[in-house]
C-alpha atoms as a PDB file:
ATOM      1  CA  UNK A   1      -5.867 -24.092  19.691  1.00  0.00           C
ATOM      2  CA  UNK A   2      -8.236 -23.379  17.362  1.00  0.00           C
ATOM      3  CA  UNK A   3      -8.163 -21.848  13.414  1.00  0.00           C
ATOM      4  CA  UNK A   4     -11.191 -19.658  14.717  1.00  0.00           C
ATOM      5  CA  UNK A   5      -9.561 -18.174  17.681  1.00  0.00           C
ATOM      6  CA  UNK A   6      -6.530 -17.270  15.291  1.00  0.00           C
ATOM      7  CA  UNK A   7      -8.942 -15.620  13.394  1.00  0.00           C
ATOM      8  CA  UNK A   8     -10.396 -13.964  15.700  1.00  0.00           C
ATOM      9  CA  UNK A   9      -7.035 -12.917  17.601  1.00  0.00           C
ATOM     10  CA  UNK A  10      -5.980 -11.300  14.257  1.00  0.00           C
ATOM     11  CA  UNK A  11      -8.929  -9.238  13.621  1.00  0.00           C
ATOM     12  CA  UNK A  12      -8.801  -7.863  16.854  1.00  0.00           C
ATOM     13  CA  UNK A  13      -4.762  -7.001  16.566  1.00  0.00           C
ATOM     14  CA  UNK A  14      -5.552  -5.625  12.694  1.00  0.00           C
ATOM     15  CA  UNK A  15      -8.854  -3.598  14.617  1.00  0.00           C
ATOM     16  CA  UNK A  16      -7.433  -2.396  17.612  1.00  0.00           C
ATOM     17  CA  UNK A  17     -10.617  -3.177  19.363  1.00  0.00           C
ATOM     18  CA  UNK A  18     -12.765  -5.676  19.775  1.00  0.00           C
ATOM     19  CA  UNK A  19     -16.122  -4.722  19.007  1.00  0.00           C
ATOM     20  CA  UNK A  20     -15.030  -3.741  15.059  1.00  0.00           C
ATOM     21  CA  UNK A  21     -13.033  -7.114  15.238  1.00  0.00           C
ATOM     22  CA  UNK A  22     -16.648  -8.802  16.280  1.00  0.00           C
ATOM     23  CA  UNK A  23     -18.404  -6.739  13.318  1.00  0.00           C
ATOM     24  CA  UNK A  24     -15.540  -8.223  11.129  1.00  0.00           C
ATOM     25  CA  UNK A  25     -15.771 -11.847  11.695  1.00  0.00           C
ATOM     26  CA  UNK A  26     -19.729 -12.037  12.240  1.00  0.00           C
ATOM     27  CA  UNK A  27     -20.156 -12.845  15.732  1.00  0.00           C
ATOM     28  CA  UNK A  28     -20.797 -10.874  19.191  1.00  0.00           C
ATOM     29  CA  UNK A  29     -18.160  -9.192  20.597  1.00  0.00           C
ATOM     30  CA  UNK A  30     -18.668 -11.633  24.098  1.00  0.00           C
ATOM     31  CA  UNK A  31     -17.718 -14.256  21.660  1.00  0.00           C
ATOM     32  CA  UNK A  32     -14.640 -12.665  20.197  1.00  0.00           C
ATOM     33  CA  UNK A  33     -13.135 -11.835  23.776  1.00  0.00           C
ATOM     34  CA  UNK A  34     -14.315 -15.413  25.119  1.00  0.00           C
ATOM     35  CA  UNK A  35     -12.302 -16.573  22.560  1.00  0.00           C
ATOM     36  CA  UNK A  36      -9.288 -14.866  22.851  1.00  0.00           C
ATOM     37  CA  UNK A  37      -9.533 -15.521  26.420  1.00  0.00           C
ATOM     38  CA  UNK A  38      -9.387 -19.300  25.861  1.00  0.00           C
ATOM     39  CA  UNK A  39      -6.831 -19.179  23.753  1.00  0.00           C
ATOM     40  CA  UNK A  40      -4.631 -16.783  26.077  1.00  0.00           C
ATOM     41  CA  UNK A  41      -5.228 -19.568  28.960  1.00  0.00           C
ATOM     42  CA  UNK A  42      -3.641 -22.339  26.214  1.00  0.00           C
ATOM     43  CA  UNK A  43      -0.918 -19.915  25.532  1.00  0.00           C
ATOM     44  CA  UNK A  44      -0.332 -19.066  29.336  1.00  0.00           C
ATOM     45  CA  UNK A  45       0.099 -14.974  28.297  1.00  0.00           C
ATOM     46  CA  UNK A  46      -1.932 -12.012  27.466  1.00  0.00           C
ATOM     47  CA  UNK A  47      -1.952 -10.787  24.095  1.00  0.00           C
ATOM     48  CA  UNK A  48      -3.633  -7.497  24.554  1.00  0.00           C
ATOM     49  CA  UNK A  49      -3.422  -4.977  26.699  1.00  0.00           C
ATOM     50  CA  UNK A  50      -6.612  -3.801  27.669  1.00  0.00           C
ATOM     51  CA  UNK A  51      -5.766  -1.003  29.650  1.00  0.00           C
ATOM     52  CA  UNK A  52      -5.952   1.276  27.179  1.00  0.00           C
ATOM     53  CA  UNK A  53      -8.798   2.411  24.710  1.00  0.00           C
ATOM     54  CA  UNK A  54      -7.370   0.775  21.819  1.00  0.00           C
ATOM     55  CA  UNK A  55      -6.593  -3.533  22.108  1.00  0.00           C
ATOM     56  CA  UNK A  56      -2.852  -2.730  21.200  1.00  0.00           C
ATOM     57  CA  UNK A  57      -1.290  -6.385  21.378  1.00  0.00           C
ATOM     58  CA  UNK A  58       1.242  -6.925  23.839  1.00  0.00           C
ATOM     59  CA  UNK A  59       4.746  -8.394  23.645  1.00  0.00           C
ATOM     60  CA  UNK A  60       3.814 -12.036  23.570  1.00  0.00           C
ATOM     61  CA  UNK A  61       0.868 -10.998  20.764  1.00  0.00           C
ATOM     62  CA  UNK A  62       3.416  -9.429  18.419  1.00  0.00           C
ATOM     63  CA  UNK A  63       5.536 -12.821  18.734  1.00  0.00           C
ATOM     64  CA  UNK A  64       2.352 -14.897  18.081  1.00  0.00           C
ATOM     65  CA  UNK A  65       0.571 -12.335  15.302  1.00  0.00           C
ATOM     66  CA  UNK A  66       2.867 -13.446  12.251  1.00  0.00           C
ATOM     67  CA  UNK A  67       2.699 -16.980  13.000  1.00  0.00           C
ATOM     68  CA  UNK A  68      -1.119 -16.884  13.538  1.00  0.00           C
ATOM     69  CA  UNK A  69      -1.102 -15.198   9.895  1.00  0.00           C
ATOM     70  CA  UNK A  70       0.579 -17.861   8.669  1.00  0.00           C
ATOM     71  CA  UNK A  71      -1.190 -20.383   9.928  1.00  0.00           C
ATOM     72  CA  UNK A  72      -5.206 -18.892   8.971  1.00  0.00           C
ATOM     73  CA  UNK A  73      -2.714 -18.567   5.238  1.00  0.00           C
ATOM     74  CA  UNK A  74      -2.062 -22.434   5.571  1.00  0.00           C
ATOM     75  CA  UNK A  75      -4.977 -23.400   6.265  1.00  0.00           C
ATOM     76  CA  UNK A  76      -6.501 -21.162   3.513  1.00  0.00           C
ATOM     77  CA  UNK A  77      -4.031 -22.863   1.193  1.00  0.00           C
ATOM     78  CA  UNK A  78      -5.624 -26.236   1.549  1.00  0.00           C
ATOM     79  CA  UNK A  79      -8.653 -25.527   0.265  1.00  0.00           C
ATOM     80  CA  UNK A  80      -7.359 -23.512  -2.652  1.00  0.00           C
ATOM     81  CA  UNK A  81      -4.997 -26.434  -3.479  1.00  0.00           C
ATOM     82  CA  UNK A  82      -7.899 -28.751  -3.678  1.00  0.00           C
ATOM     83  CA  UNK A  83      -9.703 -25.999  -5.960  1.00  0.00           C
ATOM     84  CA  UNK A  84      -6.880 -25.758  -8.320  1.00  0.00           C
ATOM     85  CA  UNK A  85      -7.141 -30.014  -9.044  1.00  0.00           C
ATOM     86  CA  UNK A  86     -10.627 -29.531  -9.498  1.00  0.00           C
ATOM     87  CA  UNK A  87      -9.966 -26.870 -11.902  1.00  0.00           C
ATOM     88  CA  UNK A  88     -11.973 -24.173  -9.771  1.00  0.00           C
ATOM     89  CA  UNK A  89     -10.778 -21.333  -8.550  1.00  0.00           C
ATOM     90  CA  UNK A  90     -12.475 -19.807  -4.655  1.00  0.00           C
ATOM     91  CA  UNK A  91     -11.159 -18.593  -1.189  1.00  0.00           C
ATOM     92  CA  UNK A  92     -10.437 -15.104  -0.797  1.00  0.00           C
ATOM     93  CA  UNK A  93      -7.473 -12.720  -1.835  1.00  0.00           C
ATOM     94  CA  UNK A  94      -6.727  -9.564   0.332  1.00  0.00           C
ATOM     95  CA  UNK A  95      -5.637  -6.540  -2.189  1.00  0.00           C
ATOM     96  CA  UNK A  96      -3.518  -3.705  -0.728  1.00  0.00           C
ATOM     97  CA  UNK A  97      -3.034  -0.676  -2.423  1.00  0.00           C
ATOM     98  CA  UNK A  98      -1.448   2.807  -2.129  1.00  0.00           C
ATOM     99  CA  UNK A  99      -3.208   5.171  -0.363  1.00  0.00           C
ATOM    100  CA  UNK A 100      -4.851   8.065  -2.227  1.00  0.00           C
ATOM    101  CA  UNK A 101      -4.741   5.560  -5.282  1.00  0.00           C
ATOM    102  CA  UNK A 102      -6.903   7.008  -8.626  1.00  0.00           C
ATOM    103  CA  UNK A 103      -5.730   4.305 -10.771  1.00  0.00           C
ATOM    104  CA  UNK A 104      -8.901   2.893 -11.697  1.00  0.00           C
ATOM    105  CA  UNK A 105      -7.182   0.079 -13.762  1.00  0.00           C
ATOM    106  CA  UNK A 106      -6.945  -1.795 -10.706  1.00  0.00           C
ATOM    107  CA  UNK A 107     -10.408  -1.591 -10.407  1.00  0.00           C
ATOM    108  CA  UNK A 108     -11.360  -2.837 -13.578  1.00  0.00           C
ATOM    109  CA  UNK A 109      -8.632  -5.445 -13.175  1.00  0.00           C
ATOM    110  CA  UNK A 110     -11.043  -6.271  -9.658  1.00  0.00           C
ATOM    111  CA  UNK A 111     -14.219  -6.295 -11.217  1.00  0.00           C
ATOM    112  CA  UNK A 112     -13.435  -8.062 -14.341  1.00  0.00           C
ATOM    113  CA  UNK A 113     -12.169 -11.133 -11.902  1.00  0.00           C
ATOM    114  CA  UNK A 114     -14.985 -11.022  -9.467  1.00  0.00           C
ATOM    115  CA  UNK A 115     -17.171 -11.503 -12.636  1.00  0.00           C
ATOM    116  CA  UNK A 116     -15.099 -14.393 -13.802  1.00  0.00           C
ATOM    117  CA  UNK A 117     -14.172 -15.908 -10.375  1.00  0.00           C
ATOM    118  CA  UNK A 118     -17.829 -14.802  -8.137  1.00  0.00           C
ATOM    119  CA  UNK A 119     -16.512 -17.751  -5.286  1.00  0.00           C
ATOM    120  CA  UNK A 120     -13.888 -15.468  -4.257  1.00  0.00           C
ATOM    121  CA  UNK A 121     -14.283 -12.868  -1.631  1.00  0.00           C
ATOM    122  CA  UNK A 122     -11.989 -10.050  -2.613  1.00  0.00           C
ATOM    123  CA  UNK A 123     -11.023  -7.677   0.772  1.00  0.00           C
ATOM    124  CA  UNK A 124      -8.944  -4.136  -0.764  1.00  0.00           C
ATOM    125  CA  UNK A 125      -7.061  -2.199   2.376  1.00  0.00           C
ATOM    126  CA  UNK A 126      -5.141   0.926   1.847  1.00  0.00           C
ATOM    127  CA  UNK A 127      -1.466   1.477   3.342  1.00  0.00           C
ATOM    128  CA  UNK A 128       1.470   3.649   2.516  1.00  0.00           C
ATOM    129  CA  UNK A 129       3.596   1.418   0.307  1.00  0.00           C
ATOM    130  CA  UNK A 130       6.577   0.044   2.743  1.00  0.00           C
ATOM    131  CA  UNK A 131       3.783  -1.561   5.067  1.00  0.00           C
ATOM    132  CA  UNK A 132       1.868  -2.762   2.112  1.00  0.00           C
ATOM    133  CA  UNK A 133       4.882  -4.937   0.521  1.00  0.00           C
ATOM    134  CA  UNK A 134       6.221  -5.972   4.207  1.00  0.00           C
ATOM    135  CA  UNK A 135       2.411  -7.223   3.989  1.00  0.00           C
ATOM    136  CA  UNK A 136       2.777  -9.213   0.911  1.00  0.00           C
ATOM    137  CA  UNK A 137       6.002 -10.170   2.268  1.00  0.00           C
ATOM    138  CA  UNK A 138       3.968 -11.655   5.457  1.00  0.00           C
ATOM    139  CA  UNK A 139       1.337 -13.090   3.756  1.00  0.00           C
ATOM    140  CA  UNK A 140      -0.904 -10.569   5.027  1.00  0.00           C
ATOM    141  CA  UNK A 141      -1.454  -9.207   1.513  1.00  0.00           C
ATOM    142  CA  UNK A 142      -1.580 -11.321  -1.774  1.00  0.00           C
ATOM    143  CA  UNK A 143      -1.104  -8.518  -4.313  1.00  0.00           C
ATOM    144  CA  UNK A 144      -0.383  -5.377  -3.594  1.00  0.00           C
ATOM    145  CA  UNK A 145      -0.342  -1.918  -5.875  1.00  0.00           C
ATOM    146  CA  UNK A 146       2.662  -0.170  -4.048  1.00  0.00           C
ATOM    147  CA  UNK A 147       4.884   3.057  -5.087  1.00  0.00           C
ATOM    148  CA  UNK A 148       8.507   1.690  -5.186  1.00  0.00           C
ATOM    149  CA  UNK A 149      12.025   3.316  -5.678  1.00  0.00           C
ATOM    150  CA  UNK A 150      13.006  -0.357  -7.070  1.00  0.00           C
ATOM    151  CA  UNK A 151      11.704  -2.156 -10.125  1.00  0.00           C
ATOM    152  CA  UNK A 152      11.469  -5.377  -7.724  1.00  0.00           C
ATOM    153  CA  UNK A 153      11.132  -4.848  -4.181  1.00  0.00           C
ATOM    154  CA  UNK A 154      13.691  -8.056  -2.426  1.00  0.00           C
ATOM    155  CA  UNK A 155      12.033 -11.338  -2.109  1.00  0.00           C
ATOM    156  CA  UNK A 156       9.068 -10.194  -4.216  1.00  0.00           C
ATOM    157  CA  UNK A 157       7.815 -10.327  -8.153  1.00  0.00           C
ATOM    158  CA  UNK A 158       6.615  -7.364  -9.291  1.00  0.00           C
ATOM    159  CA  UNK A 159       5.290  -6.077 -12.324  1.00  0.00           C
ATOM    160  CA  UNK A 160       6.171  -2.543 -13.202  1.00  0.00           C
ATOM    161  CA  UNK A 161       2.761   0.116 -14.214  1.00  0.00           C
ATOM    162  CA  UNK A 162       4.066   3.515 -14.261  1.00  0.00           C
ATOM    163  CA  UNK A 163       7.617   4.806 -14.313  1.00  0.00           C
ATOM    164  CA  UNK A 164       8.026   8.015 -14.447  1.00  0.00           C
ATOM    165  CA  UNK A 165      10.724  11.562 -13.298  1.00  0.00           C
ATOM    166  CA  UNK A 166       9.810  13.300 -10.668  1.00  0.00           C
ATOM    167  CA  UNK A 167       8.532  17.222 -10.954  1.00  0.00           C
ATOM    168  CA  UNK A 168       8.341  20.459  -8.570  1.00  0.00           C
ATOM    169  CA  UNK A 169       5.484  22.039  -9.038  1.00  0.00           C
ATOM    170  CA  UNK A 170       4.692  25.596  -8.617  1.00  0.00           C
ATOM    171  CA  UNK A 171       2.020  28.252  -8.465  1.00  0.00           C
ATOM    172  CA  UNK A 172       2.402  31.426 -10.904  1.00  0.00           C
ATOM    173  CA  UNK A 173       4.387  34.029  -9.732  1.00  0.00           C
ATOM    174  CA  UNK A 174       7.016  31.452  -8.075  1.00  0.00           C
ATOM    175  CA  UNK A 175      10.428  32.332  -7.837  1.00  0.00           C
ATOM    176  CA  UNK A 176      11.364  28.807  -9.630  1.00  0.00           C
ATOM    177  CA  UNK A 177       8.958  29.362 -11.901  1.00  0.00           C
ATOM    178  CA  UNK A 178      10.887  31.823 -13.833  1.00  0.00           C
ATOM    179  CA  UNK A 179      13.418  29.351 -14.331  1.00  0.00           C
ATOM    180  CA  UNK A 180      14.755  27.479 -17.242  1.00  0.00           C
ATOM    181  CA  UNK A 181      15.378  24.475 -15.673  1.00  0.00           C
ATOM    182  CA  UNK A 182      15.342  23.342 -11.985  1.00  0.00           C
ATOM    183  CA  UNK A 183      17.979  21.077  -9.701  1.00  0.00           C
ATOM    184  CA  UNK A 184      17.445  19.317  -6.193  1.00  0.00           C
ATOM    185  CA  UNK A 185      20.012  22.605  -5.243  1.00  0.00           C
ATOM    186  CA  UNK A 186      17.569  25.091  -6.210  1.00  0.00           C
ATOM    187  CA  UNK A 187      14.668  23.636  -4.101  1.00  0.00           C
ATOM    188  CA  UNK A 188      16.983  24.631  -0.696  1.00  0.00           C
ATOM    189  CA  UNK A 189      16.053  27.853  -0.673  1.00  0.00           C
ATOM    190  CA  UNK A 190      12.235  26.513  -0.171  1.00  0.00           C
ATOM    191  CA  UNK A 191      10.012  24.539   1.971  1.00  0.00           C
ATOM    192  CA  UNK A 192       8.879  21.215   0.840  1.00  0.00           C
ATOM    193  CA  UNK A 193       4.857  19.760   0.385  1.00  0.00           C
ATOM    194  CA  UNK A 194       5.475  16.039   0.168  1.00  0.00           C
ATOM    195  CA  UNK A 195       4.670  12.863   0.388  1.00  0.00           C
ATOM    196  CA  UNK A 196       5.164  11.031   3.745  1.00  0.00           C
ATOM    197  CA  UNK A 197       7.862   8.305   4.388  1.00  0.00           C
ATOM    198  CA  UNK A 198       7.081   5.020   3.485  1.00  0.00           C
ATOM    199  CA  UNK A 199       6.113   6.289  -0.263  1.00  0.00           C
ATOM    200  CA  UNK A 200       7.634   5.152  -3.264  1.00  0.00           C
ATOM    201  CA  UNK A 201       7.876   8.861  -4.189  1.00  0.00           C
ATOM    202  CA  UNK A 202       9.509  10.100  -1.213  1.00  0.00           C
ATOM    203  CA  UNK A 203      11.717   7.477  -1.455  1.00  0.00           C
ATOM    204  CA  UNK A 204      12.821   8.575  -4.521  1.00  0.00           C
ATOM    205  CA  UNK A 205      13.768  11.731  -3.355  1.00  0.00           C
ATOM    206  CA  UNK A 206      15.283  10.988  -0.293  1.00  0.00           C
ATOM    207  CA  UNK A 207      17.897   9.179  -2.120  1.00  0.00           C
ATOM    208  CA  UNK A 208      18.591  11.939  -4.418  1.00  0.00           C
ATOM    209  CA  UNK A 209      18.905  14.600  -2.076  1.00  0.00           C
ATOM    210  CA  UNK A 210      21.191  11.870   0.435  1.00  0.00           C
ATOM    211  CA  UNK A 211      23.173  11.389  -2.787  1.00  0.00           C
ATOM    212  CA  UNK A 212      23.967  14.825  -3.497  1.00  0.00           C
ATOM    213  CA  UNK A 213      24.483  15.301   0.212  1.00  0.00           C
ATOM    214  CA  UNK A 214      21.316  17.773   0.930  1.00  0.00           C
ATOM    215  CA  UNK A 215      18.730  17.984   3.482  1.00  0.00           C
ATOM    216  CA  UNK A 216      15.458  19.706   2.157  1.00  0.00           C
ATOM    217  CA  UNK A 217      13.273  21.841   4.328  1.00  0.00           C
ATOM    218  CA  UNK A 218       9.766  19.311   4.277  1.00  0.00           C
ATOM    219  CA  UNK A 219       7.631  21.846   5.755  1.00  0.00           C
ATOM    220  CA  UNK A 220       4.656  19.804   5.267  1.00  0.00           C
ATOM    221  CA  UNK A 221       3.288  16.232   4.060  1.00  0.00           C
ATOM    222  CA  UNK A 222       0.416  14.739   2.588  1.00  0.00           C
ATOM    223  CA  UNK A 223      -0.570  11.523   1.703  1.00  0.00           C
ATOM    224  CA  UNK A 224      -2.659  12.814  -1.529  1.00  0.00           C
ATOM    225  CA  UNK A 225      -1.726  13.942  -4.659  1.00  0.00           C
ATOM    226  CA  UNK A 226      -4.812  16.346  -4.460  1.00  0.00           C
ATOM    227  CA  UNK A 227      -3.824  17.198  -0.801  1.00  0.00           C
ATOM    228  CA  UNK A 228       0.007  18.294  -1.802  1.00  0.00           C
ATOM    229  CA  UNK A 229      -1.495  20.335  -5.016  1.00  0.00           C
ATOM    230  CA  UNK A 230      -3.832  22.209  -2.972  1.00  0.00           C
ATOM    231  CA  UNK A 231      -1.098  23.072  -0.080  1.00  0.00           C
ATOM    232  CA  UNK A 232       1.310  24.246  -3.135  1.00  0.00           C
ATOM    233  CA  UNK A 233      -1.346  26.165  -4.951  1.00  0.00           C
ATOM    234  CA  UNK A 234      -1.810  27.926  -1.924  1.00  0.00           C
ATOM    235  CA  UNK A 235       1.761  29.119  -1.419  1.00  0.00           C
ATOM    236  CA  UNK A 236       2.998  26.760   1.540  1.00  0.00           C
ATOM    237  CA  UNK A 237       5.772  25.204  -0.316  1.00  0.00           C
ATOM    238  CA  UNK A 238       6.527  23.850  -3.318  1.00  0.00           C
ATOM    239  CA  UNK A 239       5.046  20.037  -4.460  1.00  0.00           C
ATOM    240  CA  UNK A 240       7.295  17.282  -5.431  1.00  0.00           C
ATOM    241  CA  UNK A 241       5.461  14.629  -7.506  1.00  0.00           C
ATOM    242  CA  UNK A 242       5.475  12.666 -10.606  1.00  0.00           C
ATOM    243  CA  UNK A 243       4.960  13.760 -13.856  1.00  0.00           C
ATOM    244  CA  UNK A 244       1.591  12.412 -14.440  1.00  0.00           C
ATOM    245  CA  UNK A 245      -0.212  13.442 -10.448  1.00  0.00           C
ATOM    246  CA  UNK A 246       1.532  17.193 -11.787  1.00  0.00           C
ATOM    247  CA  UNK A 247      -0.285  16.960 -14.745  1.00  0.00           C
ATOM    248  CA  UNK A 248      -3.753  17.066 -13.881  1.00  0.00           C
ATOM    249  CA  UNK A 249      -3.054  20.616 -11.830  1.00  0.00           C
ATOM    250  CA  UNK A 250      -1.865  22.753 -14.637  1.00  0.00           C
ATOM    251  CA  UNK A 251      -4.677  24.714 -14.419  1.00  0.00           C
ATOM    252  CA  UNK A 252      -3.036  26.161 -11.666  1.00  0.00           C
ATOM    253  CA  UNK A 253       0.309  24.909 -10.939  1.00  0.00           C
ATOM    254  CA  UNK A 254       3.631  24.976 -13.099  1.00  0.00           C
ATOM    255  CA  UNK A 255       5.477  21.475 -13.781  1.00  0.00           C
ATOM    256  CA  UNK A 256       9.227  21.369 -14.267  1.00  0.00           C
ATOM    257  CA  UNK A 257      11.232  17.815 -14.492  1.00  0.00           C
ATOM    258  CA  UNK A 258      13.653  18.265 -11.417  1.00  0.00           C
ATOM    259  CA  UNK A 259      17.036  17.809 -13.757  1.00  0.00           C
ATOM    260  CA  UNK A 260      19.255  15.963 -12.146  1.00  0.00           C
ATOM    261  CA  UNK A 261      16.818  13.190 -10.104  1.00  0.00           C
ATOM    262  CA  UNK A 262      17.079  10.475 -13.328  1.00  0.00           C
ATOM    263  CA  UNK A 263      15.992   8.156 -10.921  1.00  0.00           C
ATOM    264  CA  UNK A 264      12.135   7.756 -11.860  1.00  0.00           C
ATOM    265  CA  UNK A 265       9.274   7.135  -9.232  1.00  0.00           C
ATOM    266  CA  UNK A 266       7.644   3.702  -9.831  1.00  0.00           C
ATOM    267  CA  UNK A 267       3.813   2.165  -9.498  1.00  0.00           C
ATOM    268  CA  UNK A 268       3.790  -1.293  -9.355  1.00  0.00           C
ATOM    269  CA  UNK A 269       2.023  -4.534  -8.580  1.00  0.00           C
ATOM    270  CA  UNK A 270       3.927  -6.866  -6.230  1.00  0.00           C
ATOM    271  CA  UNK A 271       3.235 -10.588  -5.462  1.00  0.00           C
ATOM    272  CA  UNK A 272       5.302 -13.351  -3.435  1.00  0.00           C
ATOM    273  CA  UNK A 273       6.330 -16.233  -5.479  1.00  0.00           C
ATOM    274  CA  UNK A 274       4.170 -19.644  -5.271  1.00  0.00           C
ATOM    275  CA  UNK A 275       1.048 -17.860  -5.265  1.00  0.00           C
ATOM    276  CA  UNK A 276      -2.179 -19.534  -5.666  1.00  0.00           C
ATOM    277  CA  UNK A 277      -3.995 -19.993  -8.629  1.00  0.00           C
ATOM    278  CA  UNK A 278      -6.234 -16.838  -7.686  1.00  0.00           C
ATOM    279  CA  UNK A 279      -3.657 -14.431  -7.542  1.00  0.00           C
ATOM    280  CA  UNK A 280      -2.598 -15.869 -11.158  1.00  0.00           C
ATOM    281  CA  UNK A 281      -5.785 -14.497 -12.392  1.00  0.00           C
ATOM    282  CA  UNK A 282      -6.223 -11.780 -10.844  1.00  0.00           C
ATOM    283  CA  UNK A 283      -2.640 -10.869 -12.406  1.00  0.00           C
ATOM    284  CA  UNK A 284      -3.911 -11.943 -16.115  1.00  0.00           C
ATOM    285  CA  UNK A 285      -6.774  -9.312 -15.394  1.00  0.00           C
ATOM    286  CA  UNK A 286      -4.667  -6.845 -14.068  1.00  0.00           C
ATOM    287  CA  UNK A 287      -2.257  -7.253 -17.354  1.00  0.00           C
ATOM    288  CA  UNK A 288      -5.439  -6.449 -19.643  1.00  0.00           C
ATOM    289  CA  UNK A 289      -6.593  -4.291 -17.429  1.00  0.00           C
ATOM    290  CA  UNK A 290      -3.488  -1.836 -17.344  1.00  0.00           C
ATOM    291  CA  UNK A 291      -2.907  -2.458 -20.838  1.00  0.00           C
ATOM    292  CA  UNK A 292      -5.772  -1.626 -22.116  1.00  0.00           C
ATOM    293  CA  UNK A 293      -5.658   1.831 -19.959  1.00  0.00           C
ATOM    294  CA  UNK A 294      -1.971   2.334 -22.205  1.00  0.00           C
ATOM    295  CA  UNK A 295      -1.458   0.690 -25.210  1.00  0.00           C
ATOM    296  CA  UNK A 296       2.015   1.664 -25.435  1.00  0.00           C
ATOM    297  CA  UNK A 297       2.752  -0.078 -22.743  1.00  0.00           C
END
């Protein structure tokens, strides 16, 4: 068994096909699948099924994909280790972050390392935030900018960017919007534009509305802030998000601070502990980086 093969084997389980796993890792895709082959012979069982259009991975893959992760991180981890005796700093760090993500400190935070740190290869994938810290989690992911209910997702350090109430928002002319103040009670009588499971945000209000024992209507979902605007502004329901994505539609949508969710909707970096020293830089950038974008902070 080769480090190669594991390479290869999770490119093509992370691509779902073959030739985009070949494009990935620089060779043909004959190569890739000769590979895999091989190493399916030393294994004694298939790992993909290849039946279908997509290379989904097969029972025996699934067992072998987290251990093959942590194996290519291993061996990764060598190198790095010799880097941080010699005072150098290389290898590469896979970023996730949040889909539909505007927060550009993160990309000055990524640009002001690559400057200071050009031997690292820096890969950024977007996810909704549950699979992006089960990813750091893994190993998968070294840092990760994630929506959270919790200040410090389990087994994880985290540091916390934005906290902040969640809002309905509203077109003019909305029944609610004639309202002094709004409750998770008065949002029964409407349907719901939200974010998707898996979202810090909808986490947040999934727990509020299980705590108070109600069961919105969520008539439709969106991964986007812009997305969930546009659906509300249009009259298809009305948008729950945080006070700051509310904010830059008030040209044509009405905010109100649901009152009784006190729980606020988090953005946050997360990192597993004993990280290399890459990840300690890139966090020292990403400190500046956010700080700089609010001083108050």
């Amino acid at each position: 068994m080769e480090l190669r093969q594991l390479e290869y084997f999770v490119a093509v389980a992370e691509e779902q096909n073959f030739t985009r796993a070949a494009e990935r890792v620089h060779i043909s895709q004959s190569g890739v699948s000769a590979q895999i082959r091989r190493l399916e012979r030393e294994l004694g069982a298939e790992l993909f099924d290849r039946s279908a259009r997509n290379a989904t991975l097969t029972v025996a893959g699934k067992a072998a994909l987290q251990h093959a992760r942590a194996a290519l991180a291993a061996a990764g981890a060598v190198g790095q280790s010799v880097g941080e005796v010699a005072d150098l700093i290389r290898g590469r760090l896979t970023i996730g972050m949040v889909i539909g993500c505007t927060i550009t400190p993160l990309f000055d935070a990524l640009a002001a390392f690559h400057r200071a740190h050009p031997g690292v290869e820096l890969s950024l994938l977007e996810d909704n935030s549950d699979r992006l810290v089960e990813g750091v989690r893994a190993g998968a992911l070294d840092l990760a900018l994630v929506g959270t209910a919790t200040a410090t997702p389990d087994g994880l350090d985290s540091m916390t960017i934005i906290s902040e109430r969640l809002v309905v928002a509203v077109p003019p002319g909305h029944p609610l919007a004639a309202r002094p103040r709004v409750t998770l009670r008065d949002l029964g009588a409407h349907p719901i534009v939200c974010m998707p499971p898996g979202t810090g945000l909808r986490t947040v209000f999934d727990q509020a509305c299980a705590a108070q024992g109600l069961q919105p209507a969520i008539a439709l979902q969106a991964s986007a802030a812009d997305a969930i605007a546009d659906l509300a502004a249009r009259g298809l329901g009305v948008a729950i998000l945080s006070d700051s994505m509310a904010a830059r539609y008030r040209d044509r949508l009405t905010a109100f601070t649901i009152d009784d969710v006190e729980a606020p909707a988090l953005l946050a970096l997360v990192w597993k502990g004993g990280h290399s020293p890459a990840v300690r830089e890139l966090l020292v950038h990403g400190r500046q980086a956010f700080t700089q974008a609010d001083p108050g902070r």
